[in-house]
C-alpha atoms as a PDB file:
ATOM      1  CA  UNK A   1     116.075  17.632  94.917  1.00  0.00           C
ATOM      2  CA  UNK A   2     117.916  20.719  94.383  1.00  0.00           C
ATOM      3  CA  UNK A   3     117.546  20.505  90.375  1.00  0.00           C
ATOM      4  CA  UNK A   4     113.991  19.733  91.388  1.00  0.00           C
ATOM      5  CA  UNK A   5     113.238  22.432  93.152  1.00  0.00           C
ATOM      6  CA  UNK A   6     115.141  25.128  90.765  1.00  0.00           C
ATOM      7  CA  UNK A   7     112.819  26.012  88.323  1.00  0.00           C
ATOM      8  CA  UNK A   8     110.558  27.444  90.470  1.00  0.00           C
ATOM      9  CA  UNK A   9     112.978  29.959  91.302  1.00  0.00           C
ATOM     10  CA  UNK A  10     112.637  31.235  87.337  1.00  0.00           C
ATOM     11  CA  UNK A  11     109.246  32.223  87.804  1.00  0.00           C
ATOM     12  CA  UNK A  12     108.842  34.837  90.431  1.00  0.00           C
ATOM     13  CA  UNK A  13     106.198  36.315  91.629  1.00  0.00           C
ATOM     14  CA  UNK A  14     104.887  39.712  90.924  1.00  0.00           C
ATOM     15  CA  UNK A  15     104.573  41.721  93.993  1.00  0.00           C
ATOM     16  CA  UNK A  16     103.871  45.379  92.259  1.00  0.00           C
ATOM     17  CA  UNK A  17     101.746  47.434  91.025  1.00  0.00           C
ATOM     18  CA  UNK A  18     102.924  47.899  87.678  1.00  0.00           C
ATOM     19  CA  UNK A  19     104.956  44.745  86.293  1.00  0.00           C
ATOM     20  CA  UNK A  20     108.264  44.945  84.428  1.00  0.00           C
ATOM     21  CA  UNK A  21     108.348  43.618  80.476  1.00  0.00           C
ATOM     22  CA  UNK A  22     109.249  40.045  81.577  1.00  0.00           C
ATOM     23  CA  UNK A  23     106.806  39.418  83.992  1.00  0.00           C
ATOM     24  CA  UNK A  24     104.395  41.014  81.774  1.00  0.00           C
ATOM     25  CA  UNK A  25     105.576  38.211  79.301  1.00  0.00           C
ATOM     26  CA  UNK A  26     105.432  35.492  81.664  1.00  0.00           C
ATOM     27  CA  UNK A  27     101.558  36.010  82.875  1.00  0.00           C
ATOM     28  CA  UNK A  28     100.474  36.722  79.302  1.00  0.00           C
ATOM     29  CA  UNK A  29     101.967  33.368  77.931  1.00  0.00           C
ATOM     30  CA  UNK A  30     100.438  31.415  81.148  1.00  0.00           C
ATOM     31  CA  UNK A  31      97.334  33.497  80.487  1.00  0.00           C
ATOM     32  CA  UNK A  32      97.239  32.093  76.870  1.00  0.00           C
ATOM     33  CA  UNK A  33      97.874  28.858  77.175  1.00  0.00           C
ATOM     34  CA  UNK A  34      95.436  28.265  80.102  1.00  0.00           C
ATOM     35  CA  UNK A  35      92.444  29.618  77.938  1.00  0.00           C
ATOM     36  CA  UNK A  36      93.453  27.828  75.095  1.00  0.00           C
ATOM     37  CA  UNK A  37      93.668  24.200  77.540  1.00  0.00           C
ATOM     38  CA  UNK A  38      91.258  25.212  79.652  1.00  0.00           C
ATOM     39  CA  UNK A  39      88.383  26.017  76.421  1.00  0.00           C
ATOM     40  CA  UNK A  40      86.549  22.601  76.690  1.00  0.00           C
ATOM     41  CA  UNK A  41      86.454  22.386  80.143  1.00  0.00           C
ATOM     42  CA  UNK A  42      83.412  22.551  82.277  1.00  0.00           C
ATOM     43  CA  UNK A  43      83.505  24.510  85.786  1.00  0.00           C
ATOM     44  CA  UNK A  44      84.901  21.367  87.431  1.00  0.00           C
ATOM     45  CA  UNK A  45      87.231  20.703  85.096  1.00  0.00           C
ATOM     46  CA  UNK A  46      88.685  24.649  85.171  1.00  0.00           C
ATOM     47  CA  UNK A  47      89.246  24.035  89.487  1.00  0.00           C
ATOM     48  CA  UNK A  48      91.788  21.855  87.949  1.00  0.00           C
ATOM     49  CA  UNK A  49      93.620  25.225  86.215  1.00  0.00           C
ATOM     50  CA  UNK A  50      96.663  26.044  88.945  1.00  0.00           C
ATOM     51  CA  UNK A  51      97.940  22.231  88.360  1.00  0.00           C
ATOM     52  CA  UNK A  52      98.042  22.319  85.025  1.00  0.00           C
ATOM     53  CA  UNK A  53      99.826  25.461  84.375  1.00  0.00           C
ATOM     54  CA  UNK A  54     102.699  24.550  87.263  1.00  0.00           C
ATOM     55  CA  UNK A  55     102.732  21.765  85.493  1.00  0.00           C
ATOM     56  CA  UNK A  56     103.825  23.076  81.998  1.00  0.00           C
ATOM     57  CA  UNK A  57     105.529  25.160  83.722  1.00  0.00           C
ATOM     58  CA  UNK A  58     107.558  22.694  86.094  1.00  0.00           C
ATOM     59  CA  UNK A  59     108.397  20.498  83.008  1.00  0.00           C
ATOM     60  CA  UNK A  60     108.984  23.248  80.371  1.00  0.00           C
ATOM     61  CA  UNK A  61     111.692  25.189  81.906  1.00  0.00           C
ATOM     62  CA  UNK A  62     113.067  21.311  83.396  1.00  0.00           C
ATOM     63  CA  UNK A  63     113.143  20.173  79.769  1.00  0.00           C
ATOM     64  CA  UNK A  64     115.018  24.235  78.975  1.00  0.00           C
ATOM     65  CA  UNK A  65     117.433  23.597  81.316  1.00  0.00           C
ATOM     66  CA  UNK A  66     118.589  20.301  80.582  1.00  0.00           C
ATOM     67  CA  UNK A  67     119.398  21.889  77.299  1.00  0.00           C
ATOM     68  CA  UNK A  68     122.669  23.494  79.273  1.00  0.00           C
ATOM     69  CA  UNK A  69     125.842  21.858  78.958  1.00  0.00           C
ATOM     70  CA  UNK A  70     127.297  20.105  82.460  1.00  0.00           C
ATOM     71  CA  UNK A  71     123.598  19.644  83.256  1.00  0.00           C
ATOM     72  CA  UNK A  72     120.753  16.998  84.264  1.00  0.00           C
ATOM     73  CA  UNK A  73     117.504  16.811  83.011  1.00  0.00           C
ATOM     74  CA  UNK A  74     114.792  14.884  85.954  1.00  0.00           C
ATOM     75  CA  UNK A  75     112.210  14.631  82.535  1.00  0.00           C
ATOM     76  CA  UNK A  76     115.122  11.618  81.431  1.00  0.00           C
ATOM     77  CA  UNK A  77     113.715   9.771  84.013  1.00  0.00           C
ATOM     78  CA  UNK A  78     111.265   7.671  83.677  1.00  0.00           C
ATOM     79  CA  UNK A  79     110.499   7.197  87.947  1.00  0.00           C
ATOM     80  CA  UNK A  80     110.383  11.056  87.779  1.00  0.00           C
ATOM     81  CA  UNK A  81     107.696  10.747  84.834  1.00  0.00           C
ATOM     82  CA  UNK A  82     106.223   8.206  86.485  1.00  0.00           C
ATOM     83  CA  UNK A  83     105.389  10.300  89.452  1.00  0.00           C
ATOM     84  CA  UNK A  84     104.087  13.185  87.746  1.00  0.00           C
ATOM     85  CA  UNK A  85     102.007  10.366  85.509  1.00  0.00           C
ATOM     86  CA  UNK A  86     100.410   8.270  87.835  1.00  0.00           C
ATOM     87  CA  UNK A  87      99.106  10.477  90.730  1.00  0.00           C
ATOM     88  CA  UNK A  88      97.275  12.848  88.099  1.00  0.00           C
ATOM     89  CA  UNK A  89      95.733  10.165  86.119  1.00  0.00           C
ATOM     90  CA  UNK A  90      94.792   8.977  89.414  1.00  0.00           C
ATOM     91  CA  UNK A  91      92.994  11.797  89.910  1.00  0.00           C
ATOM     92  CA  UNK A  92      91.428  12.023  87.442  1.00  0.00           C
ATOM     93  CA  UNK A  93      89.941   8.720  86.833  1.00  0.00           C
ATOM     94  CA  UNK A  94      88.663   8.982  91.036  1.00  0.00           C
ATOM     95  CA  UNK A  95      87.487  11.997  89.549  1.00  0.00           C
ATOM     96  CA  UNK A  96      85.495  10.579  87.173  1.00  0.00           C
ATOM     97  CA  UNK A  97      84.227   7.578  89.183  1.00  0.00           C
ATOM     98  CA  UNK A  98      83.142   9.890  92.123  1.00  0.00           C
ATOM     99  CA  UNK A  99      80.946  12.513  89.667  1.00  0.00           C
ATOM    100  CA  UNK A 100      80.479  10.350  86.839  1.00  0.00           C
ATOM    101  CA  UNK A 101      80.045   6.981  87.448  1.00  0.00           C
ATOM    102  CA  UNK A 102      77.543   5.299  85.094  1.00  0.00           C
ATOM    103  CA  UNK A 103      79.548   7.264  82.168  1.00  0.00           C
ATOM    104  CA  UNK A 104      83.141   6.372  83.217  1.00  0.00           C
ATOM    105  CA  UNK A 105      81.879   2.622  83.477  1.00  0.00           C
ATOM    106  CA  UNK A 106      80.206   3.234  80.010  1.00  0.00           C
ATOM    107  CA  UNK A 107      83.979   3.606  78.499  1.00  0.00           C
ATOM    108  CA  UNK A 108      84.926   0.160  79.126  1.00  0.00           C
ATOM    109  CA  UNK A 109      81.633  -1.597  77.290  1.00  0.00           C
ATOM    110  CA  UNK A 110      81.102   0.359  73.816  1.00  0.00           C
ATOM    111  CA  UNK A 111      77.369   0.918  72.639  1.00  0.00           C
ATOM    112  CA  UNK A 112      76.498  -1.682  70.268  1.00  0.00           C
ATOM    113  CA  UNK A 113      79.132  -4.665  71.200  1.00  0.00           C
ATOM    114  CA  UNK A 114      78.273  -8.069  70.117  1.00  0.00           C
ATOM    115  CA  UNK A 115      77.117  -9.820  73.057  1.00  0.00           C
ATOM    116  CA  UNK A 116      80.230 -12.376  72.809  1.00  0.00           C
ATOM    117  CA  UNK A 117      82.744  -9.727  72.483  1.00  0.00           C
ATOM    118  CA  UNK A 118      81.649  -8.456  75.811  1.00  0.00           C
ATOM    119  CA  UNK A 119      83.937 -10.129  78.049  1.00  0.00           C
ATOM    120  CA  UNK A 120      86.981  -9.387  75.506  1.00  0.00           C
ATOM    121  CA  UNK A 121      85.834  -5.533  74.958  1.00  0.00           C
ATOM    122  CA  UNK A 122      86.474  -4.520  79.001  1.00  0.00           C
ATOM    123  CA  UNK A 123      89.768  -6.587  79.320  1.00  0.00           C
ATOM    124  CA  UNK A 124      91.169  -3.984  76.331  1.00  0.00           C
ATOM    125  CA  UNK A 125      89.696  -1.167  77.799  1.00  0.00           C
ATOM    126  CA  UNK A 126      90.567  -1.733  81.062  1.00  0.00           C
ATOM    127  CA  UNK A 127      94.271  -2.802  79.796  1.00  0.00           C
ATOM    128  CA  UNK A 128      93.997   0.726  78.118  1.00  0.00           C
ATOM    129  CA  UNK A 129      93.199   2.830  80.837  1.00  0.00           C
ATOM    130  CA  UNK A 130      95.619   1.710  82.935  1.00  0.00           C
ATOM    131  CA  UNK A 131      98.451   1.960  80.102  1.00  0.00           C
ATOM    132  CA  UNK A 132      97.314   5.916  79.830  1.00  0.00           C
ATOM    133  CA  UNK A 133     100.380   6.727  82.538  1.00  0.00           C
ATOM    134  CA  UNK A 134     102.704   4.959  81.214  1.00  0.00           C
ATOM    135  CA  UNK A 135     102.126   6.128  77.730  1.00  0.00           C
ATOM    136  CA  UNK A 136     102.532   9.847  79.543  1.00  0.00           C
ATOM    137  CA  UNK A 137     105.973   8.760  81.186  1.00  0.00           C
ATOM    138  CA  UNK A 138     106.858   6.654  78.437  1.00  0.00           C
ATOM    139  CA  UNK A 139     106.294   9.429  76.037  1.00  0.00           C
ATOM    140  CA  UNK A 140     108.175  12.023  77.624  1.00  0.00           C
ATOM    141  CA  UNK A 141     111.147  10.622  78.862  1.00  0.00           C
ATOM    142  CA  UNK A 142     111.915   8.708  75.082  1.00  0.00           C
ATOM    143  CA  UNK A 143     111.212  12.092  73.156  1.00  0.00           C
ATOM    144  CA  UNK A 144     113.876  13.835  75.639  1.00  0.00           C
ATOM    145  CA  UNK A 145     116.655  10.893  75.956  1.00  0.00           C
ATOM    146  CA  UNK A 146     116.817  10.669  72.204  1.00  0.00           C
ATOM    147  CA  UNK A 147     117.118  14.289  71.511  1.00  0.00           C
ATOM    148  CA  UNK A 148     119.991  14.653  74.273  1.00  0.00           C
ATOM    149  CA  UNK A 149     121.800  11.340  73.016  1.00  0.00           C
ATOM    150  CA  UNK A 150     121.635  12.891  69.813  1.00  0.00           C
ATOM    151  CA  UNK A 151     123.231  15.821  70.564  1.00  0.00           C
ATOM    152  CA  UNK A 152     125.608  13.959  72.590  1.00  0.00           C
ATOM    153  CA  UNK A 153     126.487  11.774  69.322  1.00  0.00           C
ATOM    154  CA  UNK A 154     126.631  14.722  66.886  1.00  0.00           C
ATOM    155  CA  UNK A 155     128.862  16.917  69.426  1.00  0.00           C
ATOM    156  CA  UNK A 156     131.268  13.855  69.625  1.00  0.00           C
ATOM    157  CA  UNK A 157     131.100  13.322  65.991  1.00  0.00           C
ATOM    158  CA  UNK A 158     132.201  16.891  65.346  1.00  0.00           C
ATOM    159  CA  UNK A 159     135.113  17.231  67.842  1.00  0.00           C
ATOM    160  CA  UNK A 160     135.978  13.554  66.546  1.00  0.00           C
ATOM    161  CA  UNK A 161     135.963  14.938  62.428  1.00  0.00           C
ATOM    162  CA  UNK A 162     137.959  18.441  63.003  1.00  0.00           C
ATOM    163  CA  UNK A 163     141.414  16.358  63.213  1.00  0.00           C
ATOM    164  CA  UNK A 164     140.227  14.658  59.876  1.00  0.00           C
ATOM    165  CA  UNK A 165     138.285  17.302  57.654  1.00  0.00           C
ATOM    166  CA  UNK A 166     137.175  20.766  58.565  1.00  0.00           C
ATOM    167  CA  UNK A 167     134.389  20.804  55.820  1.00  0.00           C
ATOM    168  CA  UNK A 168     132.714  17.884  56.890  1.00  0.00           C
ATOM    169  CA  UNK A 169     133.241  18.710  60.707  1.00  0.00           C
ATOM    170  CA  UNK A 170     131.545  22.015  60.192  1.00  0.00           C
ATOM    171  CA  UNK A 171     128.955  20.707  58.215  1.00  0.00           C
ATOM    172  CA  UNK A 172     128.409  18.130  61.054  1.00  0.00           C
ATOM    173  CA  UNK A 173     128.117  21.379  63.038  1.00  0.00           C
ATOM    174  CA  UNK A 174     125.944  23.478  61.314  1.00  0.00           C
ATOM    175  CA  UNK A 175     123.479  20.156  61.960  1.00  0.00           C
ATOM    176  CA  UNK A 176     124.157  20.319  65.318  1.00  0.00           C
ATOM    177  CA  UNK A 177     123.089  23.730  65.921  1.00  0.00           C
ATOM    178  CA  UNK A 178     120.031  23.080  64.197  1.00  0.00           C
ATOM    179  CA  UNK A 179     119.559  19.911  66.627  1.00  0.00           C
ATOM    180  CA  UNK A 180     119.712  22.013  69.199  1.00  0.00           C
ATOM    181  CA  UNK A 181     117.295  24.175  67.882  1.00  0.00           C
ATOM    182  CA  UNK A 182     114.822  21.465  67.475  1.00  0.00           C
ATOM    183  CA  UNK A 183     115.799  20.205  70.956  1.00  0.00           C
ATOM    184  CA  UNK A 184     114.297  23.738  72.467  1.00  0.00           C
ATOM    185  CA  UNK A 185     110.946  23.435  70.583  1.00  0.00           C
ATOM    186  CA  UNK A 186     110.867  19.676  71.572  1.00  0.00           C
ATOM    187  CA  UNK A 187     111.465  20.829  75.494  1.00  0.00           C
ATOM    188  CA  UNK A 188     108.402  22.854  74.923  1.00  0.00           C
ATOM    189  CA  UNK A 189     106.332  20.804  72.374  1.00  0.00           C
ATOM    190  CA  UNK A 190     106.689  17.659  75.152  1.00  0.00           C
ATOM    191  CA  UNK A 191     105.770  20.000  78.554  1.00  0.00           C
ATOM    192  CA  UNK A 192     102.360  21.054  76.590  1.00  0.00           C
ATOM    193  CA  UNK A 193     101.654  17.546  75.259  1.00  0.00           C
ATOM    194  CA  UNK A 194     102.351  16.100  78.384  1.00  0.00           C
ATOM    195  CA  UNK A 195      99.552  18.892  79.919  1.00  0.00           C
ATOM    196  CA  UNK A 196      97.303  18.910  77.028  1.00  0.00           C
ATOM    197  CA  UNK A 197      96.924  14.725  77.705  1.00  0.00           C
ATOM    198  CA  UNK A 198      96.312  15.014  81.351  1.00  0.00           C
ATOM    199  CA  UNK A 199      93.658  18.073  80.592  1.00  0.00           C
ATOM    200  CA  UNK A 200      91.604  15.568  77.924  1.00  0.00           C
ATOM    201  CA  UNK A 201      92.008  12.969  80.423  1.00  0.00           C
ATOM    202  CA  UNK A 202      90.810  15.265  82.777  1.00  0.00           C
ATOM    203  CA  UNK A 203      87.572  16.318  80.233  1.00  0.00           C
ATOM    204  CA  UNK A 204      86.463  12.878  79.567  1.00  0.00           C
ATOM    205  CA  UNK A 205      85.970  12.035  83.340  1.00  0.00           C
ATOM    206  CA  UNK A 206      84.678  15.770  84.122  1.00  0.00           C
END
């Protein structure tokens, strides 16, 4: 709960008049990436704003600071991913059945459909809209495990090739710092996909 809860801590909030350089920083980037999200969204859509960008937030700087050694990333989880998933998919699909009925029902029967694939057509589509959360969870917590148990590999590899050859261990090392790297833009990349999928679900039922 405690790792949980810690991120928040990262992003305080500004209580003066005139903000120092890294606060400045912070609201600009939130500032920038909720007009770019928020662009196709209608005024219903936009109440949906303050979620989004804790959410980036929450599983950005989660995703940053699993990056540290000794620590645990909640994002490897797929229950944890799972409970971010499901309630705002949730949400938005009561969202769309509450404001736009006739046109979220229109989703499961294309225009156009043979009258014999009928029956077929809203099995899939309903089999695919209630896949969309666990393609979010799914998603996230793969893309994270396999960049940490490849750093975990290449680390051991390294320590393991120093007793054996210095060339190739440091060559082995040079990759891992450009893993790690990677690993940051990933942590980032997979926060704002993670967002940018629950804002387009969000726009199709808004």
């Amino acid at each position: 709960v405690l790792i949980v809860m810690f991120p928040s801590i990262l992003f305080p909030t500004p209580s003066r008049l005139i903000n120092n350089r890294l606060i400045s920083i912070q609201q600009w980037l939130i500032q920038l990436t909720s007009k770019q999200m928020l662009a196709i969204h209608n005024q219903k859509g936009r109440t949906w704003a303050l979620m989004l960008m804790s959410l980036i937030l929450f599983i950005g700087s989660t995703n940053l600071l699993g990056l540290l050694p000794h620590s645990f990333t909640p994002t490897t989880q797929l229950s944890m991913n799972l409970g971010m998933a499901i309630p705002l998919w949730a949400g938005t699909v009561i969202t769309g059945f509450r404001y736009k009925t006739k046109a979220s029902l229109a989703h499961f029967l294309p225009q156009g459909t043979p009258l014999p694939l009928i029956p077929m057509l809203v099995i899939i589509e309903t089999i695919s809209l209630f896949i969309q959360p666990m393609a979010l969870a799914v998603r996230l917590t793969a893309n994270i495990t396999a960049g940490h148990l490849l750093i975990h590999l290449i680390g051991g590899a390294t320590l393991a090739l120093i007793n054996i050859s210095v060339t190739t261990a440091f060559i082995t090392f040079i990759i891992l710092i450009l893993l790690t790297i990677l690993e940051f833009a990933v942590a980032l990349i997979q926060a704002y996909v993670f967002t940018l999928l629950v804002s387009l679900y969000l726009h199709d039922n808004t």
